[in-house]
PDB file of N, CA and C in Angstrom:
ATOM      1  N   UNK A   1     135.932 -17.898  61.378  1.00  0.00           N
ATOM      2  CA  UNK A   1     136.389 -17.645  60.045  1.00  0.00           C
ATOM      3  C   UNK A   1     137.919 -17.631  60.059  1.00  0.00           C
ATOM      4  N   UNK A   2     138.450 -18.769  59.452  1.00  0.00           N
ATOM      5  CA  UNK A   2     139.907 -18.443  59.082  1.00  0.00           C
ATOM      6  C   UNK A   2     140.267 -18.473  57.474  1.00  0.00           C
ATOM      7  N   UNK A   3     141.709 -17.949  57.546  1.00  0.00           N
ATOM      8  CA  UNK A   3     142.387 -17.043  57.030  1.00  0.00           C
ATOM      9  C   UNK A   3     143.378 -16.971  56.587  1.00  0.00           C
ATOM     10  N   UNK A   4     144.256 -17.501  55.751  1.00  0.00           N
ATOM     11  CA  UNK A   4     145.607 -16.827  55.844  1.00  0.00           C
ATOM     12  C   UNK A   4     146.364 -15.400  55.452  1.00  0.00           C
ATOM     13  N   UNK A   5     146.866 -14.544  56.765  1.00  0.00           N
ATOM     14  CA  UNK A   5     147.010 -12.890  56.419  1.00  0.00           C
ATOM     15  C   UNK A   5     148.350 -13.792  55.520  1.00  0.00           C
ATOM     16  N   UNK A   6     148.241 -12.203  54.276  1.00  0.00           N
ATOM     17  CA  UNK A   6     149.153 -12.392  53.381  1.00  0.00           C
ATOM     18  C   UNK A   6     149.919 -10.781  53.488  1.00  0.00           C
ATOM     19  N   UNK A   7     151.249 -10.688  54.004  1.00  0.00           N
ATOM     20  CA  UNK A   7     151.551  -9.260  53.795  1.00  0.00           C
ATOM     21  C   UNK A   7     152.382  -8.863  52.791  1.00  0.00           C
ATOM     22  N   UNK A   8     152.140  -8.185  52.044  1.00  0.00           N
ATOM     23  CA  UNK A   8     153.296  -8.298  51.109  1.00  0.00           C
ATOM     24  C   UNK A   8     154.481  -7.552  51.379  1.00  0.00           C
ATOM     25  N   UNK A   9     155.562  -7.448  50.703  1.00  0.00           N
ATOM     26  CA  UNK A   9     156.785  -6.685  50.952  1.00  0.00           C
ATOM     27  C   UNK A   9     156.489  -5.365  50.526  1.00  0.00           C
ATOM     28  N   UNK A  10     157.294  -4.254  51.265  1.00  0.00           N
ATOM     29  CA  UNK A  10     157.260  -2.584  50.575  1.00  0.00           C
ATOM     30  C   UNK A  10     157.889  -2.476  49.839  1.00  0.00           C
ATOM     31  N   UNK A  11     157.795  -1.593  49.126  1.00  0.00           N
ATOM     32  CA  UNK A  11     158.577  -1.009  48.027  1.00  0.00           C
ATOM     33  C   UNK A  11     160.371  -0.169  48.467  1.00  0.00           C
ATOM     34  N   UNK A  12     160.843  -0.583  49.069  1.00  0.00           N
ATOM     35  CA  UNK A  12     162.014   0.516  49.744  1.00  0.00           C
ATOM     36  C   UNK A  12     162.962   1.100  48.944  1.00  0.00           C
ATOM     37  N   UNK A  13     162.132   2.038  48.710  1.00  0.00           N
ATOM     38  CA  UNK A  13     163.135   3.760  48.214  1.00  0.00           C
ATOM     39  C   UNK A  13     162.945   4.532  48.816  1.00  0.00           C
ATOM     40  N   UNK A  14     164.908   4.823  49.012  1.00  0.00           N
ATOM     41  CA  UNK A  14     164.926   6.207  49.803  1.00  0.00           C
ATOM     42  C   UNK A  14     164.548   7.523  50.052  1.00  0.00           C
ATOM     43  N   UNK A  15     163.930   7.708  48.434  1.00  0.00           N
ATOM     44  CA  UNK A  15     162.951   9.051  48.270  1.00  0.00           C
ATOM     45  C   UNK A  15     161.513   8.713  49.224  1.00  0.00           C
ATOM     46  N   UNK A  16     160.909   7.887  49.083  1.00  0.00           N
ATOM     47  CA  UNK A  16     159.187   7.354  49.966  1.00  0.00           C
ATOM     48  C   UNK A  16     160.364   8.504  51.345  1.00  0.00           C
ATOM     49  N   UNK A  17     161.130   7.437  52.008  1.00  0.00           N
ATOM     50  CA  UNK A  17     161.626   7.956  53.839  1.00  0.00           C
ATOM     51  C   UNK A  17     162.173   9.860  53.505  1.00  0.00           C
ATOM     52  N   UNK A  18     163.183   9.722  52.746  1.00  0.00           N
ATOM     53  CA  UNK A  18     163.395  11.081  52.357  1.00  0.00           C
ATOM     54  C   UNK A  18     162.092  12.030  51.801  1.00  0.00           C
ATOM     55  N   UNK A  19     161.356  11.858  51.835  1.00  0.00           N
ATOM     56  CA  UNK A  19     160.027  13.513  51.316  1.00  0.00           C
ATOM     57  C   UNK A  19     159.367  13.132  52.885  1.00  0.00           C
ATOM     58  N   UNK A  20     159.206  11.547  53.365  1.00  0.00           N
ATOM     59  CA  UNK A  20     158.484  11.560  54.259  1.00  0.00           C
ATOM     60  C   UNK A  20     158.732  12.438  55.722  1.00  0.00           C
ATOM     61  N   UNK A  21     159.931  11.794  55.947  1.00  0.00           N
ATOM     62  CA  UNK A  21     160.504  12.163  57.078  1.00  0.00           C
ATOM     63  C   UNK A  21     160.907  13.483  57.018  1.00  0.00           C
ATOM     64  N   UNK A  22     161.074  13.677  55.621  1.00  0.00           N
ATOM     65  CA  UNK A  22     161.105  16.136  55.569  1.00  0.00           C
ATOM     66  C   UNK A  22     159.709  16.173  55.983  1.00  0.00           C
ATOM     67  N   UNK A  23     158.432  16.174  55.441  1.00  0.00           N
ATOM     68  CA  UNK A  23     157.626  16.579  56.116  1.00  0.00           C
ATOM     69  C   UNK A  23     157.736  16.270  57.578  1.00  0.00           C
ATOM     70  N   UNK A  24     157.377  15.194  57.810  1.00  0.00           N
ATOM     71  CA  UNK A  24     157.689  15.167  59.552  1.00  0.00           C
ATOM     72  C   UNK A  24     158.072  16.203  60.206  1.00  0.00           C
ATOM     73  N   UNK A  25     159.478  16.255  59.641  1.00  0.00           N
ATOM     74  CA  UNK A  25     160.377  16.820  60.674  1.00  0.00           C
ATOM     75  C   UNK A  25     160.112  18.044  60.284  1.00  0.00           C
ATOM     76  N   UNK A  26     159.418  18.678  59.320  1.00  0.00           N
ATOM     77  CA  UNK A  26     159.226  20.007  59.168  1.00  0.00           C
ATOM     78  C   UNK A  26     158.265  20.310  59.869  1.00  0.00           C
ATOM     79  N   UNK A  27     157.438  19.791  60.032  1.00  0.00           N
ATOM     80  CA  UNK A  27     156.064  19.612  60.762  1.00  0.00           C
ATOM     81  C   UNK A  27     156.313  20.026  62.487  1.00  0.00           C
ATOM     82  N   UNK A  28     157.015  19.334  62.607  1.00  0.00           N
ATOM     83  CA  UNK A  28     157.561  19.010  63.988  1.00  0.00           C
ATOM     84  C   UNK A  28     158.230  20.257  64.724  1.00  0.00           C
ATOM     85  N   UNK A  29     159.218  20.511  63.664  1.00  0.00           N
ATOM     86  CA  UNK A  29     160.261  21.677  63.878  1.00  0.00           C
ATOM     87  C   UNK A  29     159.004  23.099  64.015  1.00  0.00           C
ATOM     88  N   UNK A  30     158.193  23.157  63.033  1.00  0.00           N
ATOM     89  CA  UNK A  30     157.159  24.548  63.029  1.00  0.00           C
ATOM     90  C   UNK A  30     156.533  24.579  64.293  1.00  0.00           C
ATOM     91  N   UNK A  31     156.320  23.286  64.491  1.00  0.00           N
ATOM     92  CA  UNK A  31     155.274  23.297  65.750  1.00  0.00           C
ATOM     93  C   UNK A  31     156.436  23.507  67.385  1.00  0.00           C
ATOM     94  N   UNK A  32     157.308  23.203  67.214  1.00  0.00           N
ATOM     95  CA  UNK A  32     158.583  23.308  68.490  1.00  0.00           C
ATOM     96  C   UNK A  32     158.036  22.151  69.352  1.00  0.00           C
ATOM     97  N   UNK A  33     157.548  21.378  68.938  1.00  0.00           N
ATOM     98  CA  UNK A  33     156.910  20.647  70.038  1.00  0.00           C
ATOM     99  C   UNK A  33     156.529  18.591  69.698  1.00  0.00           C
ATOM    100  N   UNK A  34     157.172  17.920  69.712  1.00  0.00           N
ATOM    101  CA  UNK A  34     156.417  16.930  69.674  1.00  0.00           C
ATOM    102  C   UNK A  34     154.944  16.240  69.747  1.00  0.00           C
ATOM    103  N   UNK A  35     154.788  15.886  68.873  1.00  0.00           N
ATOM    104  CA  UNK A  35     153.230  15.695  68.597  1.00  0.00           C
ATOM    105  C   UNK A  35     152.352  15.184  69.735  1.00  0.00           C
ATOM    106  N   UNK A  36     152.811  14.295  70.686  1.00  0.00           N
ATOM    107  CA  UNK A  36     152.169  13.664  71.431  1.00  0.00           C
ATOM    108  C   UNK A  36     152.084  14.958  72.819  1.00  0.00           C
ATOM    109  N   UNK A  37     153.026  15.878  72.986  1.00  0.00           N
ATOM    110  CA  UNK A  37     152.673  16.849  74.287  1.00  0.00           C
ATOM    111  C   UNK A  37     151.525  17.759  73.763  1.00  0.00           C
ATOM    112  N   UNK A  38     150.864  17.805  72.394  1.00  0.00           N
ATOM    113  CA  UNK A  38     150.153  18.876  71.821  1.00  0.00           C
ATOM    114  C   UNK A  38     149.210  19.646  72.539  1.00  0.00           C
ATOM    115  N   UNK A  39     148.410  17.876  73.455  1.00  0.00           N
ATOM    116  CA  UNK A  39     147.435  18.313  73.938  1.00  0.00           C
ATOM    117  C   UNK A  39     148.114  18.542  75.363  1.00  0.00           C
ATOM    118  N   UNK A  40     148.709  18.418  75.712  1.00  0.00           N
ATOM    119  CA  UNK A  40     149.637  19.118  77.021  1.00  0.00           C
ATOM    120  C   UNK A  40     149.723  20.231  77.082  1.00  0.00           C
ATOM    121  N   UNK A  41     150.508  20.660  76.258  1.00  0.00           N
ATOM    122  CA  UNK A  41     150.690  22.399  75.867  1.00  0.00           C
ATOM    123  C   UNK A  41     149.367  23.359  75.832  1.00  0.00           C
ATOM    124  N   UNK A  42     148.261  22.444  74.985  1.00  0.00           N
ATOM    125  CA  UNK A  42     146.737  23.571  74.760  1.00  0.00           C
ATOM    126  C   UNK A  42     146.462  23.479  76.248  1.00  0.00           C
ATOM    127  N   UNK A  43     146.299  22.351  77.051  1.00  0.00           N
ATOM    128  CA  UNK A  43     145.733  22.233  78.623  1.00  0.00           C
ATOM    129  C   UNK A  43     146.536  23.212  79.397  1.00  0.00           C
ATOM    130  N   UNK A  44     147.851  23.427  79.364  1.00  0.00           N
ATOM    131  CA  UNK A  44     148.278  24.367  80.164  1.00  0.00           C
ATOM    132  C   UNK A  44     148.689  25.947  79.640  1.00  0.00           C
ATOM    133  N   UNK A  45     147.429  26.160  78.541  1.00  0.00           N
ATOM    134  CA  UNK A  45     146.970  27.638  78.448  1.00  0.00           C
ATOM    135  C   UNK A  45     148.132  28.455  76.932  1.00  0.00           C
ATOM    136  N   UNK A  46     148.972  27.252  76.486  1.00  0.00           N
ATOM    137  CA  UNK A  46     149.487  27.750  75.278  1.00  0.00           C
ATOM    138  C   UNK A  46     148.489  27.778  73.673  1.00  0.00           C
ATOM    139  N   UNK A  47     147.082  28.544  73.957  1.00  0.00           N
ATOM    140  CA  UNK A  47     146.375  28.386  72.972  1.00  0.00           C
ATOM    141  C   UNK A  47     147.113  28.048  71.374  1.00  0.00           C
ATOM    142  N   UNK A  48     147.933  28.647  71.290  1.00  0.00           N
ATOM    143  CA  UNK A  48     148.849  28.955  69.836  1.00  0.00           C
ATOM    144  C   UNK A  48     148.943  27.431  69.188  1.00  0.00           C
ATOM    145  N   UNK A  49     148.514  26.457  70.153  1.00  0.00           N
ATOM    146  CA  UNK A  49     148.458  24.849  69.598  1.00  0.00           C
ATOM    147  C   UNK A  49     147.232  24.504  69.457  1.00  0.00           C
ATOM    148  N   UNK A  50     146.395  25.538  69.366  1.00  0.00           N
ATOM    149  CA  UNK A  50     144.734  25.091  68.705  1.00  0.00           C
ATOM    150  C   UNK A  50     144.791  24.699  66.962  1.00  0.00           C
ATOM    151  N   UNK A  51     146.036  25.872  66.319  1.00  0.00           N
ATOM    152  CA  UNK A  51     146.386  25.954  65.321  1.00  0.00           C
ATOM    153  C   UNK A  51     147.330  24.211  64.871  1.00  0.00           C
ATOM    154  N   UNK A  52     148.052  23.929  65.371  1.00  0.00           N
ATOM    155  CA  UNK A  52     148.662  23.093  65.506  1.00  0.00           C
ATOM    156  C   UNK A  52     148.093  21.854  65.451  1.00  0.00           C
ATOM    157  N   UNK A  53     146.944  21.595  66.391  1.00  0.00           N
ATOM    158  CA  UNK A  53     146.068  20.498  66.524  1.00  0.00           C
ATOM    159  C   UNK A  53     144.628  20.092  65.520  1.00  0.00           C
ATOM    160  N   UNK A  54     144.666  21.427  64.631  1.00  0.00           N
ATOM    161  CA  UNK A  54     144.036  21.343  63.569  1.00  0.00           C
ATOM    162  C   UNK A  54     144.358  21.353  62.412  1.00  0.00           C
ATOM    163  N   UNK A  55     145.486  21.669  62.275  1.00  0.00           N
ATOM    164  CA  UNK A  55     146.664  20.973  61.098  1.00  0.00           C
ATOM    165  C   UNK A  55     146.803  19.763  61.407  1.00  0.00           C
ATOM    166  N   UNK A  56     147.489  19.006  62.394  1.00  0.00           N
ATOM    167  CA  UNK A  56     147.433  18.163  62.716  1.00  0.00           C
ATOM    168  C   UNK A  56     146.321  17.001  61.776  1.00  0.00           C
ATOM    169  N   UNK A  57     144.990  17.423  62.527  1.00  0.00           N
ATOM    170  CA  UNK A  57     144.015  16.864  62.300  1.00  0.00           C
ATOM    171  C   UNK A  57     143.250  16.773  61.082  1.00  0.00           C
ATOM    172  N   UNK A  58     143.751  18.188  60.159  1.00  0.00           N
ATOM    173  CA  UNK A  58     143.319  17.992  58.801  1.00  0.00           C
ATOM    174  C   UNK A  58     144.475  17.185  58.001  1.00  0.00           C
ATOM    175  N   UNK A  59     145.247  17.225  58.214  1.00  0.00           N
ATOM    176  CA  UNK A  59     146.561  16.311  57.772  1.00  0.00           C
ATOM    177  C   UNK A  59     145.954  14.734  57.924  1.00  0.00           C
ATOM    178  N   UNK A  60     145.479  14.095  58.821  1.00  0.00           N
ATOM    179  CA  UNK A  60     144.863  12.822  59.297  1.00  0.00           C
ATOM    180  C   UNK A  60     143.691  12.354  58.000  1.00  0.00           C
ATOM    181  N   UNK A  61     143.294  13.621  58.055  1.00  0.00           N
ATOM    182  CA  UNK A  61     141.432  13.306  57.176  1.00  0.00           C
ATOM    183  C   UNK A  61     142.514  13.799  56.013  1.00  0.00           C
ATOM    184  N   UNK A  62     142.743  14.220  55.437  1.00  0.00           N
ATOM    185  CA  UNK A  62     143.184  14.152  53.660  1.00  0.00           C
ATOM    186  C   UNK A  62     144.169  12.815  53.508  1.00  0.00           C
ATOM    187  N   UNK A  63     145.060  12.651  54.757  1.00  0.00           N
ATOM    188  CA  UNK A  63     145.511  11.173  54.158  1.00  0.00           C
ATOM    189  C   UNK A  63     144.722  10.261  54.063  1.00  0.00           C
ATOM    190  N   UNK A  64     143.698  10.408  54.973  1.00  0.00           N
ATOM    191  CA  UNK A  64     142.455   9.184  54.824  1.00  0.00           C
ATOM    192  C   UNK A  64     141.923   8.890  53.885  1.00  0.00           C
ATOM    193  N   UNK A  65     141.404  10.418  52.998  1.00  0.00           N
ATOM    194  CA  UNK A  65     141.039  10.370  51.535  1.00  0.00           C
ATOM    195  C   UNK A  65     141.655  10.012  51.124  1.00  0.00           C
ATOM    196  N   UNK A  66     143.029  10.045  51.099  1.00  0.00           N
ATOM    197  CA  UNK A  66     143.953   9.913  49.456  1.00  0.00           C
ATOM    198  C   UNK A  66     144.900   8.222  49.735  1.00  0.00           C
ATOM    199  N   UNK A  67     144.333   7.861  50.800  1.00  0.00           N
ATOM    200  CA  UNK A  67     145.613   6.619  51.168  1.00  0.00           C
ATOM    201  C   UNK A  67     145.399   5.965  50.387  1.00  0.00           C
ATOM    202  N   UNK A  68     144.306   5.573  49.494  1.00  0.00           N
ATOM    203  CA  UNK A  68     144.171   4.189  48.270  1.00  0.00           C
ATOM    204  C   UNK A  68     144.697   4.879  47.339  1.00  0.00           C
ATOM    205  N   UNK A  69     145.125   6.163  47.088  1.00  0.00           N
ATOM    206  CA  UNK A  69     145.361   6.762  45.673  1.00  0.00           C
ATOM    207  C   UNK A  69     147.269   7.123  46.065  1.00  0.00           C
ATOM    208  N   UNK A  70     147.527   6.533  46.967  1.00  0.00           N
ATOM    209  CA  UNK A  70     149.070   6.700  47.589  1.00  0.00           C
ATOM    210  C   UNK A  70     149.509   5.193  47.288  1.00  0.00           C
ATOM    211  N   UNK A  71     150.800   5.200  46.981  1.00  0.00           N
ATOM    212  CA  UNK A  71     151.558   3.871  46.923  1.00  0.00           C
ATOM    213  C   UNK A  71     152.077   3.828  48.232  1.00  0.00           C
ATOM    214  N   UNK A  72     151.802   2.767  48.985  1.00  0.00           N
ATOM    215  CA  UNK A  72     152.440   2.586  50.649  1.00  0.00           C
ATOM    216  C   UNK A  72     153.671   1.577  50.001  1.00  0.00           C
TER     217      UNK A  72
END
């Protein structure tokens, strides 16, 4: 089956990167920790990132819901 992918262009406003990248980095900053050591930190006995990894993870599943109802 072929195809031609068609991608279209984004929309680029600085507000989309500006609210985005505040959450991020707010995200980031609460947690003291970069996202990818998360599961590093729970393995070496800092439970306090169980909390962390389930924010995390409910954050994942509500964007999932809402990504067709989001302008990318």
């Amino acid at each position: 089956m072929e195809g031609k992918i068609q991608i279209r262009d984004k929309i680029k406003t600085i507000y989309r990167y500006l609210i985005g990248g505040f959450i991020f980095g707010l995200g980031w900053a609460l947690a003291g920790a970069c996202p990818a050591p998360m599961f590093i930190l729970l393995g070496a006995g800092y439970t306090v990132f169980i909390v962390y990894l389930l924010a995390a993870m409910t954050g994942t599943f509500v964007y999932g819901m809402l990504r067709k109802r989001i302008p990318h």
